[in-house]
C-alpha atoms as a PDB file:
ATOM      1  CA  UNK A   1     105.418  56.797 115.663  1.00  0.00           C
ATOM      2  CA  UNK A   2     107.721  59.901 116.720  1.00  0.00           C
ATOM      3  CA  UNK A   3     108.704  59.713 113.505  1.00  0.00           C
ATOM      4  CA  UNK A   4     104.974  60.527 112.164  1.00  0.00           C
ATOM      5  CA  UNK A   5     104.626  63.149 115.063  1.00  0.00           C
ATOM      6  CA  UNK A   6     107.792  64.967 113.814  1.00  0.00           C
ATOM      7  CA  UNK A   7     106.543  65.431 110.515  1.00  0.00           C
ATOM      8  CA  UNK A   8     103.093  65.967 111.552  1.00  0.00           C
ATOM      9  CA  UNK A   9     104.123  68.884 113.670  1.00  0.00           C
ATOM     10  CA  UNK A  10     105.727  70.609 111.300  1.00  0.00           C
ATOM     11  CA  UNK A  11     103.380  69.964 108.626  1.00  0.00           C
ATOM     12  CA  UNK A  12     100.943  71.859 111.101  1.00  0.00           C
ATOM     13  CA  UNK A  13     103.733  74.375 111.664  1.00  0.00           C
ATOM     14  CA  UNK A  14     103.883  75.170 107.863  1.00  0.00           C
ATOM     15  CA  UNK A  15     100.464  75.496 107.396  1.00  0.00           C
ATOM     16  CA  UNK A  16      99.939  77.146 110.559  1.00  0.00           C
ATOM     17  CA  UNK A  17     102.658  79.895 109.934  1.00  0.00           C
ATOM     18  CA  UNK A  18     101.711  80.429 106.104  1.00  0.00           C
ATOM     19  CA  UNK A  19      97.992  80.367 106.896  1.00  0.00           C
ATOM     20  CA  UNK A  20      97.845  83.078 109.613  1.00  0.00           C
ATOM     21  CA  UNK A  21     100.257  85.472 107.756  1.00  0.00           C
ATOM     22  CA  UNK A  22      98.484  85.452 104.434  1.00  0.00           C
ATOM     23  CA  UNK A  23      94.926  85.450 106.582  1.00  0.00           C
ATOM     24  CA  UNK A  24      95.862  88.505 108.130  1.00  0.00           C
ATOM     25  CA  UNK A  25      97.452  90.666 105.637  1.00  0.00           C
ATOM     26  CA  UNK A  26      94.196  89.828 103.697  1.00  0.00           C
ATOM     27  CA  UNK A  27      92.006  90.916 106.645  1.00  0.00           C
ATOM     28  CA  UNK A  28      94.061  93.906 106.902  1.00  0.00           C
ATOM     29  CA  UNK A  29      93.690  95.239 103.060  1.00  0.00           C
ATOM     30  CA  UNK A  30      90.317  93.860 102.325  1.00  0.00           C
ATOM     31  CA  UNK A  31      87.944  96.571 101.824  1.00  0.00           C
ATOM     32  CA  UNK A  32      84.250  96.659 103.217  1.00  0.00           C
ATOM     33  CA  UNK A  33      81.567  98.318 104.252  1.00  0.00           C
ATOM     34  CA  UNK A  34      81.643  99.012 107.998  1.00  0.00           C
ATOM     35  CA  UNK A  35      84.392  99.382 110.738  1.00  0.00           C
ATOM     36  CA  UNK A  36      87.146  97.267 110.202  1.00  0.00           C
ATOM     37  CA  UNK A  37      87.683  94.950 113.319  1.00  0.00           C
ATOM     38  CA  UNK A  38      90.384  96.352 115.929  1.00  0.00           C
ATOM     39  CA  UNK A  39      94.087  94.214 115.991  1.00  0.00           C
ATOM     40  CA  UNK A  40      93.681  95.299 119.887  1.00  0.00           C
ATOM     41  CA  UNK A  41      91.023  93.156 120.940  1.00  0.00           C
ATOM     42  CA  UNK A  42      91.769  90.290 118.434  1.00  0.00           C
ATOM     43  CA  UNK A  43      95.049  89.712 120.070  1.00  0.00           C
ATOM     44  CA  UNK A  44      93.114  89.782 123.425  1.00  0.00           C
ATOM     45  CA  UNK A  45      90.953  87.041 122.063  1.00  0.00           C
ATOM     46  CA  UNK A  46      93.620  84.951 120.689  1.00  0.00           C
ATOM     47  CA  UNK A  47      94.671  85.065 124.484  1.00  0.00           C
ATOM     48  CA  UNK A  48      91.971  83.598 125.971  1.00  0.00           C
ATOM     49  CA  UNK A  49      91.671  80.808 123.691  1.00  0.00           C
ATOM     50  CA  UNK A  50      94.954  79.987 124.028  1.00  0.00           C
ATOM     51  CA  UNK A  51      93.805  79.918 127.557  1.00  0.00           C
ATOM     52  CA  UNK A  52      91.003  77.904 127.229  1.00  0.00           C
ATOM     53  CA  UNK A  53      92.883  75.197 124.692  1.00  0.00           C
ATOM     54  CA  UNK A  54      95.801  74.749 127.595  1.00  0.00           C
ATOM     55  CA  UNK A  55      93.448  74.035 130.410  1.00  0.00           C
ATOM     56  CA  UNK A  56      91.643  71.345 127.971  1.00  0.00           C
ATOM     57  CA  UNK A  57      95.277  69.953 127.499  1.00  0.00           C
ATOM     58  CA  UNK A  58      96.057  70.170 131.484  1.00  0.00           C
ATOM     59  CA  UNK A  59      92.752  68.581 132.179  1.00  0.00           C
ATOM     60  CA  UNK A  60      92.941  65.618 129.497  1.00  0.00           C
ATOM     61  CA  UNK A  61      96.501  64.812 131.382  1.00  0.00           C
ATOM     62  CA  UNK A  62      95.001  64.657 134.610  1.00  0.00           C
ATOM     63  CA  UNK A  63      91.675  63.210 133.525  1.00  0.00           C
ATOM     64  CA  UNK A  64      89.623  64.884 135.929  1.00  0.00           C
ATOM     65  CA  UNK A  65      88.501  68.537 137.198  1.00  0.00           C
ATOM     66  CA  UNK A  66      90.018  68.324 140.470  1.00  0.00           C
ATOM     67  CA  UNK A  67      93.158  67.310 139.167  1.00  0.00           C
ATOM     68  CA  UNK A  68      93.104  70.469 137.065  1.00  0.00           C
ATOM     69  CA  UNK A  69      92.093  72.736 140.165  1.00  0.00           C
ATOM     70  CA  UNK A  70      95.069  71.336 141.941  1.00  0.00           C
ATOM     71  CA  UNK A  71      97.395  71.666 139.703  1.00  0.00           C
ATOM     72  CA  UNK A  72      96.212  75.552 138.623  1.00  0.00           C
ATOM     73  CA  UNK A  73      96.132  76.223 142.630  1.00  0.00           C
ATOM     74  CA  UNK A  74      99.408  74.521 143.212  1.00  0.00           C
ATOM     75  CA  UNK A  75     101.168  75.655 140.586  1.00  0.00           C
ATOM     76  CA  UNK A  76      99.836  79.405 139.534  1.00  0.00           C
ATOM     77  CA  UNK A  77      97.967  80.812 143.087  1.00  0.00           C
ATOM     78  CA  UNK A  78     100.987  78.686 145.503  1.00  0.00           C
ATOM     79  CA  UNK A  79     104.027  80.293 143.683  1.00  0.00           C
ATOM     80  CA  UNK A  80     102.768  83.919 143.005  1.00  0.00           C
ATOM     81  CA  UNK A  81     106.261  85.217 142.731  1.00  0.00           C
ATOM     82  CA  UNK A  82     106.909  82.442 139.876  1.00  0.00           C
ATOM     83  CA  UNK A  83     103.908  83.057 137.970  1.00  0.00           C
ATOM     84  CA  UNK A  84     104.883  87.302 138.344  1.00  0.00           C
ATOM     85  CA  UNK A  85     108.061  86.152 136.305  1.00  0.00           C
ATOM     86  CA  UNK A  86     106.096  85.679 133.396  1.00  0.00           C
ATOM     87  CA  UNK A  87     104.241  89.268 133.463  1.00  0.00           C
ATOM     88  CA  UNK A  88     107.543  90.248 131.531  1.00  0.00           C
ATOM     89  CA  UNK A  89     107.216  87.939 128.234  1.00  0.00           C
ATOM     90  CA  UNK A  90     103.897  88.267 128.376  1.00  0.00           C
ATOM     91  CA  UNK A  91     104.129  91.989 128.211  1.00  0.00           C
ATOM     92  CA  UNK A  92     106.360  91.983 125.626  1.00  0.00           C
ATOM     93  CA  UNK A  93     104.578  89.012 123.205  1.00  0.00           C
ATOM     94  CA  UNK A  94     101.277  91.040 123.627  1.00  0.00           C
ATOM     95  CA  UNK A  95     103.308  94.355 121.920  1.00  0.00           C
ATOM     96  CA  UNK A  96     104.825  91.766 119.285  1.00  0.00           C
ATOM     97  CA  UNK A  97     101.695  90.393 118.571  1.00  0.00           C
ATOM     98  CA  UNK A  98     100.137  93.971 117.618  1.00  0.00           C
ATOM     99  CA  UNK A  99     103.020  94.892 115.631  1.00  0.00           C
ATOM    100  CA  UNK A 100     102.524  92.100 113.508  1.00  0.00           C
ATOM    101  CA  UNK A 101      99.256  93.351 112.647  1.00  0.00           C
ATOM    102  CA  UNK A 102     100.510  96.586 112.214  1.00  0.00           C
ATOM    103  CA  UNK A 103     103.521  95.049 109.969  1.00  0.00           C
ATOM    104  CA  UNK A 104     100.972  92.703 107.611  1.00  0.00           C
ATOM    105  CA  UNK A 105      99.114  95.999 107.313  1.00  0.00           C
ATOM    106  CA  UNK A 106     101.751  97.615 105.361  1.00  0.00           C
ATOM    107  CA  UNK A 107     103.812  95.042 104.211  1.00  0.00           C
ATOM    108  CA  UNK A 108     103.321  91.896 101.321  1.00  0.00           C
ATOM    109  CA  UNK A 109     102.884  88.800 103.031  1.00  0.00           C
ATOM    110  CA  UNK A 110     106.455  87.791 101.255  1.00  0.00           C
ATOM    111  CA  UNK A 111     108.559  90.965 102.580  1.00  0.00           C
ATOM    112  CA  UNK A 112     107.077  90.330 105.786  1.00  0.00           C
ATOM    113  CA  UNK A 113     108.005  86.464 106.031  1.00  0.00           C
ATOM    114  CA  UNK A 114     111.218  86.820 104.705  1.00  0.00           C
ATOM    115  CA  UNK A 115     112.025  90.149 107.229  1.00  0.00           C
ATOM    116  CA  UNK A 116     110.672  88.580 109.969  1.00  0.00           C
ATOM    117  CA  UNK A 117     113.232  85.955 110.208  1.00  0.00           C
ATOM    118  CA  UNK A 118     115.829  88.611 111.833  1.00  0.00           C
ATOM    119  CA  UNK A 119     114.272  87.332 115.164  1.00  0.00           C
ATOM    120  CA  UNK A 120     116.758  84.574 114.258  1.00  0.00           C
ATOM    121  CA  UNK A 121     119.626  87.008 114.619  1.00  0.00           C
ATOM    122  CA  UNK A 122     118.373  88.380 117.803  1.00  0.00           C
ATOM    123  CA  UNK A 123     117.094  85.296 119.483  1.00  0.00           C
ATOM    124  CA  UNK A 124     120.920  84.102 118.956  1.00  0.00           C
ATOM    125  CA  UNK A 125     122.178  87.409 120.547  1.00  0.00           C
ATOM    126  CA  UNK A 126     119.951  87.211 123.317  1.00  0.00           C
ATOM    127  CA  UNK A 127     120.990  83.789 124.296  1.00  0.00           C
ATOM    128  CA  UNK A 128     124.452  84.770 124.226  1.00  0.00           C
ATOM    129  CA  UNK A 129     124.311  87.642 126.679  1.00  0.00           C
ATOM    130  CA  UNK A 130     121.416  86.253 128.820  1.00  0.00           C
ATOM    131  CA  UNK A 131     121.877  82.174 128.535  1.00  0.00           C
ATOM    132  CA  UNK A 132     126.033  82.804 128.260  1.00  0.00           C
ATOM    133  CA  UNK A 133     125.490  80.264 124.820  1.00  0.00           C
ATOM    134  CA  UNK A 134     128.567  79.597 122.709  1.00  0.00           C
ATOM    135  CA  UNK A 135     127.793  79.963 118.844  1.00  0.00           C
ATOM    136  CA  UNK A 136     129.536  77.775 116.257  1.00  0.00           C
ATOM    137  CA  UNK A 137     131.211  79.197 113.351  1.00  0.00           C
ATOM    138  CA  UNK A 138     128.240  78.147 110.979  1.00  0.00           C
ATOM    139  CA  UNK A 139     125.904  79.731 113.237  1.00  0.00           C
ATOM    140  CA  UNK A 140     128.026  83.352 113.161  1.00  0.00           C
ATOM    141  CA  UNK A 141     128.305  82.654 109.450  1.00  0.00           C
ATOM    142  CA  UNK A 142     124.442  81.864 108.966  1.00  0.00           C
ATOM    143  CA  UNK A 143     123.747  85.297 110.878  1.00  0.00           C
ATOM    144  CA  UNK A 144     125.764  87.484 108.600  1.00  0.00           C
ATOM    145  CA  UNK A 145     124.212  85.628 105.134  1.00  0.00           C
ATOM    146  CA  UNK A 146     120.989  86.478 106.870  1.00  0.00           C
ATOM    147  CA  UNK A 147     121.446  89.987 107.109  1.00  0.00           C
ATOM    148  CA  UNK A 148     122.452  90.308 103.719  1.00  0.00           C
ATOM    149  CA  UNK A 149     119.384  88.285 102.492  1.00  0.00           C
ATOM    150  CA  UNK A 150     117.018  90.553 104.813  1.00  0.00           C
ATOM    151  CA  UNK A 151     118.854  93.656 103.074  1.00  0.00           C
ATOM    152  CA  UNK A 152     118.528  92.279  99.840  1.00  0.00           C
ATOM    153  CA  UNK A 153     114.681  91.538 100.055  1.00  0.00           C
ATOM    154  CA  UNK A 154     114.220  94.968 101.731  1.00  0.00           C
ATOM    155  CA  UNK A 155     116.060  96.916  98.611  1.00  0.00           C
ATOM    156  CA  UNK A 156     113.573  99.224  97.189  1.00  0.00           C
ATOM    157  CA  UNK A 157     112.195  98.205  93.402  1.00  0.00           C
ATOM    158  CA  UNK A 158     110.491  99.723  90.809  1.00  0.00           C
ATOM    159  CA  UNK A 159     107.294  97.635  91.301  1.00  0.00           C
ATOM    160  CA  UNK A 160     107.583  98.212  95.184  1.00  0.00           C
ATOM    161  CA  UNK A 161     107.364 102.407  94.353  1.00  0.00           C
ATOM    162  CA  UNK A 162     104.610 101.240  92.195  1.00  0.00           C
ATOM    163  CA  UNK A 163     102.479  99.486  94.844  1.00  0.00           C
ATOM    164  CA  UNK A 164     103.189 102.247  97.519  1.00  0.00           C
ATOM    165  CA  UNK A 165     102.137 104.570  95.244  1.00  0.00           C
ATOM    166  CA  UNK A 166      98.800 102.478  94.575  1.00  0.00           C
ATOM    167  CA  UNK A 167      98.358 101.753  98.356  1.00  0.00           C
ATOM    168  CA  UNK A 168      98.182 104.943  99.702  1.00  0.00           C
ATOM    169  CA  UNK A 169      96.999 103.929 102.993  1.00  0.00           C
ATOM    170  CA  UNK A 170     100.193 101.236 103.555  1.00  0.00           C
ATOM    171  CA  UNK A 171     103.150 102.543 104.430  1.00  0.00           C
ATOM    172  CA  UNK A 172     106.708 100.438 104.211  1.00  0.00           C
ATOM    173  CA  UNK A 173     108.793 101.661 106.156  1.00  0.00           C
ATOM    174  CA  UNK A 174     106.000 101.795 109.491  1.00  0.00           C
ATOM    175  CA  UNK A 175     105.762  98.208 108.340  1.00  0.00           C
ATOM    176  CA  UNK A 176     109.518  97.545 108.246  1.00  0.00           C
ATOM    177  CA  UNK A 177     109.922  99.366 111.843  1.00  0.00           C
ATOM    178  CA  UNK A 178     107.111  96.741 112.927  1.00  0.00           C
ATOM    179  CA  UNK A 179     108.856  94.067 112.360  1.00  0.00           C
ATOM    180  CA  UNK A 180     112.224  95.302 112.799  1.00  0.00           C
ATOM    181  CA  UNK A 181     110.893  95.886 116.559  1.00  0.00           C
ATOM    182  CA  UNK A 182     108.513  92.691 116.436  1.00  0.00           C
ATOM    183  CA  UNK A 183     111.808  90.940 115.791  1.00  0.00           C
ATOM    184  CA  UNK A 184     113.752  92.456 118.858  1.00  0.00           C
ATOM    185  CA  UNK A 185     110.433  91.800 120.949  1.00  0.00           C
ATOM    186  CA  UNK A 186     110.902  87.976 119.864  1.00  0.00           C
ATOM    187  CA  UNK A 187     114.084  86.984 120.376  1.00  0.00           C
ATOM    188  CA  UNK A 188     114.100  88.886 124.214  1.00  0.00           C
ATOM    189  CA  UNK A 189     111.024  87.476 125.191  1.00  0.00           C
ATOM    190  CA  UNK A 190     111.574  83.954 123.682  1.00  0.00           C
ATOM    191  CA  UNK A 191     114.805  83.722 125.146  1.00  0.00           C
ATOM    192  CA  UNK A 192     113.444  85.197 129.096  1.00  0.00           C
ATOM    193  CA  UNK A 193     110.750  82.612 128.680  1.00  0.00           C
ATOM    194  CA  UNK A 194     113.501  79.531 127.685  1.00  0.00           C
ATOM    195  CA  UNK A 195     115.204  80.643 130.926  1.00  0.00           C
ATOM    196  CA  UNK A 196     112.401  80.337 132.980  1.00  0.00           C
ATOM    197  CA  UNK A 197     111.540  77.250 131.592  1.00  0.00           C
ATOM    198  CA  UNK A 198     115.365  75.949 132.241  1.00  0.00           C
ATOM    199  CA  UNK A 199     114.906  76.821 135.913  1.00  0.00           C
ATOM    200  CA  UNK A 200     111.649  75.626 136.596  1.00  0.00           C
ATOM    201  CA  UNK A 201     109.873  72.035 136.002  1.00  0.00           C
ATOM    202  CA  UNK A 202     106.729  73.645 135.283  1.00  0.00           C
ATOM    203  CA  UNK A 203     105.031  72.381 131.796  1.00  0.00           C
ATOM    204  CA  UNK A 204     104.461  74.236 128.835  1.00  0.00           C
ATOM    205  CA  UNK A 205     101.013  74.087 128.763  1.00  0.00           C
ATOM    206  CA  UNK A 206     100.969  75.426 132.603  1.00  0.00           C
ATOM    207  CA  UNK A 207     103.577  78.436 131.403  1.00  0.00           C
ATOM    208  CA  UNK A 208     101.198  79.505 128.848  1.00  0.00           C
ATOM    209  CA  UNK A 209      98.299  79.667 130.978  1.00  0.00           C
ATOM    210  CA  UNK A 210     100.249  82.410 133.378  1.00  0.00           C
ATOM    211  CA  UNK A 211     101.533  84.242 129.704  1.00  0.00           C
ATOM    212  CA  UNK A 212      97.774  84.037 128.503  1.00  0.00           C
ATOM    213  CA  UNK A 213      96.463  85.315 131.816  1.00  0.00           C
ATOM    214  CA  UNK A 214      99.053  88.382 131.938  1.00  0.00           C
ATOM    215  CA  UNK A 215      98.891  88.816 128.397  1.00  0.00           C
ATOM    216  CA  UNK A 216      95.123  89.216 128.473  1.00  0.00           C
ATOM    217  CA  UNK A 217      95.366  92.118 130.700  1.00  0.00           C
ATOM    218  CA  UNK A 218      98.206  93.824 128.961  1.00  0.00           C
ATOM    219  CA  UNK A 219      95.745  93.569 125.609  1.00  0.00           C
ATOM    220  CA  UNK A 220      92.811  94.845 127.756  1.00  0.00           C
ATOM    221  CA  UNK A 221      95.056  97.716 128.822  1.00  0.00           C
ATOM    222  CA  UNK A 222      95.702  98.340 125.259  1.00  0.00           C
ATOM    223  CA  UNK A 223      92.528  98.425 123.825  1.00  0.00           C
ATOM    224  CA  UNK A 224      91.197 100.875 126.418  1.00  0.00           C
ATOM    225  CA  UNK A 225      94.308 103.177 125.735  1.00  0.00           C
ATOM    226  CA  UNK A 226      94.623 102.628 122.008  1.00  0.00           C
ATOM    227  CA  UNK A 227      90.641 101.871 120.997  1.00  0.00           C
ATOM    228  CA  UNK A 228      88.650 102.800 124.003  1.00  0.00           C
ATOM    229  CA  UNK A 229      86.461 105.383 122.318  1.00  0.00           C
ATOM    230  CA  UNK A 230      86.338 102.639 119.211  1.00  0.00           C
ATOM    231  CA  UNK A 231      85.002 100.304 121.597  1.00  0.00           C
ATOM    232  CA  UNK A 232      82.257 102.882 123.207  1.00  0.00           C
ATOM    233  CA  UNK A 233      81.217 103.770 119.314  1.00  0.00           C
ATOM    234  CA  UNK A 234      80.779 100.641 118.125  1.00  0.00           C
ATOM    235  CA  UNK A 235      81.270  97.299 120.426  1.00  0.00           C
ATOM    236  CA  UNK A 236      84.178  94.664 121.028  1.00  0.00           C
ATOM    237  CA  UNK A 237      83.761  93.047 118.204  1.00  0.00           C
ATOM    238  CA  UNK A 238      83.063  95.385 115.715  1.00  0.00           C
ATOM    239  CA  UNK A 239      83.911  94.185 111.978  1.00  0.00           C
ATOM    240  CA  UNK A 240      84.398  90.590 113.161  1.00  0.00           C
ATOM    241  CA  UNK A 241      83.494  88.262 110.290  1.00  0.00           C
ATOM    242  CA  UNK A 242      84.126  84.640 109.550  1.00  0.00           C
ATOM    243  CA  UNK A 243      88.079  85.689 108.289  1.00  0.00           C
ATOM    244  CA  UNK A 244      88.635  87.498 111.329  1.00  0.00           C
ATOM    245  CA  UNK A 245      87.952  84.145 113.508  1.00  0.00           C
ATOM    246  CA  UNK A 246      90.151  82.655 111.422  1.00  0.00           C
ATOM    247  CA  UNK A 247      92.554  84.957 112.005  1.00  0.00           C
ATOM    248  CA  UNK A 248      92.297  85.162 115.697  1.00  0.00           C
ATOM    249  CA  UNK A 249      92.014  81.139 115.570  1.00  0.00           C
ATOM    250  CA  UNK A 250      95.132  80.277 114.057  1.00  0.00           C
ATOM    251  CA  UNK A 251      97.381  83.240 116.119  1.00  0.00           C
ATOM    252  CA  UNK A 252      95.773  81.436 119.178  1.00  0.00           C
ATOM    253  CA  UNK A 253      97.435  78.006 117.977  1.00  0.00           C
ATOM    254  CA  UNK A 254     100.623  79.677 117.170  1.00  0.00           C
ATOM    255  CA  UNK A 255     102.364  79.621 120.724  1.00  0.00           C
ATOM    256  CA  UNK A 256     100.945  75.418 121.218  1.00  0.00           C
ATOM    257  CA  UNK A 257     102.350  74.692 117.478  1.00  0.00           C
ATOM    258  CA  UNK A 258     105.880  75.762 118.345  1.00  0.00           C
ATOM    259  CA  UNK A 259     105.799  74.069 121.674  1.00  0.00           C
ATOM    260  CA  UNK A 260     104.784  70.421 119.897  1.00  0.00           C
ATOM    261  CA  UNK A 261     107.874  71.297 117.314  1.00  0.00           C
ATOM    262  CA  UNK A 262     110.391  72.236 120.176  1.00  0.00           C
ATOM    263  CA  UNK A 263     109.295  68.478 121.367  1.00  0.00           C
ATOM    264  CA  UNK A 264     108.849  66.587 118.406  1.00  0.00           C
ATOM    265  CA  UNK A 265     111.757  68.032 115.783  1.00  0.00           C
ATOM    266  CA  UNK A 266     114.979  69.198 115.155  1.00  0.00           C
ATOM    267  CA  UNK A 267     116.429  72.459 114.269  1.00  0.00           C
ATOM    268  CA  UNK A 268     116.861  71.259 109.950  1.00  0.00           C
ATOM    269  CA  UNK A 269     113.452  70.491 110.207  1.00  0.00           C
ATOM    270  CA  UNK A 270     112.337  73.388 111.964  1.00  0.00           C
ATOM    271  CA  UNK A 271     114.669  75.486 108.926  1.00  0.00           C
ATOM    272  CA  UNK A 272     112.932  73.372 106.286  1.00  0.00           C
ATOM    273  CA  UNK A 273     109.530  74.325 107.411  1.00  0.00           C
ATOM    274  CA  UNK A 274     110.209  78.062 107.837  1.00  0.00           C
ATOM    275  CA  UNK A 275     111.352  77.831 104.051  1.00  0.00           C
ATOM    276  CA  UNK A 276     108.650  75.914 102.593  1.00  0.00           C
ATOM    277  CA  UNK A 277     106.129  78.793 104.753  1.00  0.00           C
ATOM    278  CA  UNK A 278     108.428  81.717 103.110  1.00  0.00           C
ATOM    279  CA  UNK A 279     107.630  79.960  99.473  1.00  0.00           C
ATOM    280  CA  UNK A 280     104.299  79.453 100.119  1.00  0.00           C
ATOM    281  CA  UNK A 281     104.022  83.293 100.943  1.00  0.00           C
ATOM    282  CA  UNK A 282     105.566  84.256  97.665  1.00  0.00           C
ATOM    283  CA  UNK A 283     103.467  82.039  95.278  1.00  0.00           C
ATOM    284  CA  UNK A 284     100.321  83.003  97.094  1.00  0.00           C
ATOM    285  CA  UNK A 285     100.887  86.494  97.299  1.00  0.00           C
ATOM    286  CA  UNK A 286     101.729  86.640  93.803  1.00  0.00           C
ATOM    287  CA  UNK A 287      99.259  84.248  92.855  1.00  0.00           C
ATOM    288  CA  UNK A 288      96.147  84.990  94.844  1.00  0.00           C
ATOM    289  CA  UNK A 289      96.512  88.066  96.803  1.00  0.00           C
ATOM    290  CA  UNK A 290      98.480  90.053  93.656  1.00  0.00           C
ATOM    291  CA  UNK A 291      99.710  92.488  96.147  1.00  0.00           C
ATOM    292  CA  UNK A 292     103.571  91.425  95.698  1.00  0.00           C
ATOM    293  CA  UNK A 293     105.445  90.948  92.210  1.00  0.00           C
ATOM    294  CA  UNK A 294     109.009  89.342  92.788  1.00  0.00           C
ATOM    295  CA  UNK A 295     111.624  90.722  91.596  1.00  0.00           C
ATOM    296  CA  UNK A 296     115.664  88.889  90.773  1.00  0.00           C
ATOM    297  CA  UNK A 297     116.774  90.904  93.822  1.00  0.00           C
ATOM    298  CA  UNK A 298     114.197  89.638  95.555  1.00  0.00           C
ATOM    299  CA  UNK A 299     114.464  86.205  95.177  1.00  0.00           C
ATOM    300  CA  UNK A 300     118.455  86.398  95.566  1.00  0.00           C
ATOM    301  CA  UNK A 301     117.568  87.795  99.178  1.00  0.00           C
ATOM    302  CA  UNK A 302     114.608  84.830  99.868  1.00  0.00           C
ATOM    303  CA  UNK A 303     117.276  82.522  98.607  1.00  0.00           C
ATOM    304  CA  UNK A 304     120.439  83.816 101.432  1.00  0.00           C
ATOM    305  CA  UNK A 305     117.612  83.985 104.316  1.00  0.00           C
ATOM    306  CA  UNK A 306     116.567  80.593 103.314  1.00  0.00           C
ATOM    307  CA  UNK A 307     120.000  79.370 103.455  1.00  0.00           C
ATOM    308  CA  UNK A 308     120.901  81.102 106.688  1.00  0.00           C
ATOM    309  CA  UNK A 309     117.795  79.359 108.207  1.00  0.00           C
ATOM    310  CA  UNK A 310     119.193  75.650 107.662  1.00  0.00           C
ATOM    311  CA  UNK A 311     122.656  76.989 108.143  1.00  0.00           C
ATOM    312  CA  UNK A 312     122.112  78.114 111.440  1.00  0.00           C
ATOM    313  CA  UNK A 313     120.489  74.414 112.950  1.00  0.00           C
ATOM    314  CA  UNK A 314     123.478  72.355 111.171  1.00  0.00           C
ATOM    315  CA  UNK A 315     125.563  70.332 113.562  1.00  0.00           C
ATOM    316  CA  UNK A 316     128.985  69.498 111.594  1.00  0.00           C
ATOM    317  CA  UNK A 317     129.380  66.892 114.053  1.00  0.00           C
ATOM    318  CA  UNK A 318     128.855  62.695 113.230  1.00  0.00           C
ATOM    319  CA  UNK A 319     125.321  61.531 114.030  1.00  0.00           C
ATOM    320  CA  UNK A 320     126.907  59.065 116.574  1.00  0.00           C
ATOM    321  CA  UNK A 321     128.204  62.062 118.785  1.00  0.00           C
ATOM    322  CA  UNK A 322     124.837  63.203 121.008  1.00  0.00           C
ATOM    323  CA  UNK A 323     124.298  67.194 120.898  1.00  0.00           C
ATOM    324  CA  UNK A 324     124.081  68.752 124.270  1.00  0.00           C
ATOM    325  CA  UNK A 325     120.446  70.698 124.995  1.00  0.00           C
END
């Protein structure tokens, strides 16, 4: 049974991860009549279903409404200064979640897949300097193959002049910057929130509620700021269409995906699913989108960052020995 839930997971996790990134670029590049809809406020709406899908998971634990209200009050409203600790990753996953619009704006779905696995690299240096975490040599070793893949992938080509010149309204190096900083944004907050969790005995599902709840205000504060006068002209939910939904849909599920792989699977399984998502990207943005042609230096780089992926979550050691968590 755990065995099926493993796989499952991360058969959701591929699908989930390939699906939203080659959703959105398409949203973002699609041309149609009308205002096109605002990242701002779909980010605030991926909040509040995230929201909504963690209380139905608190509430089908306790089986009841007043269990939920208990736990909510005991656990969010009784420890103020516990729930304030998570104003800070939520702050920083609402910015990270707008860059990646901004990123999948500018960039091929592939580029961005494959350059968007640097949070690797910083997620490890953050847990070194904030969790005091010892890297193995493979680990160091998978870091420095990664760069070179990310640099390989990001090496300018004739066909990549070609498109920029064609999309006039994408730019690649705003797009690169996006993710570059999307990446930093990552691997800080991801590693703040691990810490939390480490200290605390809270669940997930209760942790995301408080990140969903701060983050929802942080994305109301940026549409205001960013697309208030947007908003005025022409509603909310201006140039919302069935893709949009989607879009705002599967980001939503994002954040609950990775929390049933953290439980259910291990780090080569984790690597083989980010692959098999970065392969997917290529084909279908080659394929369907046609907004990305490959090239040898290309692929060399997809290969390195693939390899650096399952490199990093090796354990040399027997099976017998147990891993510590």
């Amino acid at each position: 049974m755990s065995a099926n839930l493993k796989y499952l997971s991360l058969g959701i996790l591929v699908f989930q991860t390939t699906s939203l990134v080659l959703t959105m670029r398409y949203s973002r590049t699609l041309k149609e009549e009308g205002p096109r809809y605002l990242s701002s406020t779909a980010v605030v709406v991926a909040e509040l279903l995230k929201i909504m899908a963690c209380l139905l998971l608190v509430y089908k634990d306790k089986c009841s409404l007043r269990g939920l209200n208990r736990v909510l009050h005991d656990e969010i409203l009784n420890k103020p200064m516990e729930t304030l600790k998570l104003a800070i990753p939520s702050g920083i996953y609402t910015l990270q979640n707008n860059l990646l619009y901004v990123a999948l704006s500018n960039l091929d779905a592939a580029t961005y897949q494959v350059t968007y696995q640097l949070k690797i690299l910083t997620t490890a240096l953050f847990s070194v300097s904030m969790l005091s975490k010892k890297l193995g040599v493979y680990q160091w070793l998978s870091l420095v193959i990664l760069m070179t893949g990310v640099a390989f992938v990001q090496w300018p080509s004739d066909s990549q002049e070609l498109n920029s010149k064609e999309l006039s309204a994408g730019s690649q190096f705003v797009g690169l910057m996006a993710v570059l900083t999307a990446c930093f944004s990552s691997g800080f907050a991801g590693v703040y929130f691990e810490k939390i969790l480490k200290e605390t005995k809270q669940s997930v599902w209760i942790r995301n509620i408080q990140l969903g709840f701060f983050g929802s205000i942080f994305g109301l504060m940026g549409v205001y700021v960013y697309d208030g006068e947007l908003v005025s002209k022409n509603g909310f939910f201006q140039g919302y269409n069935q893709l949009t939904w989607i879009v705002v849909v599967l980001q939503a599920l994002g954040g609950l995906v990775i929390a049933a792989v953290i439980k259910y699977a291990d780090n080569i399984l984790k690597g083989f699913a980010t692959s098999l998502s970065i392969i997917l990207s290529t084909l279908i943005s080659y394929f369907w989108l046609q907004d990305f042609v490959p090239t040898s230096v290309f692929f060399l780089g997809a290969i390195l960052v693939i390899t650096a992926t399952f490199l990093y979550g090796y354990d040399p050691r027997p099976a017998g020995n147990p891993t510590k968590a």
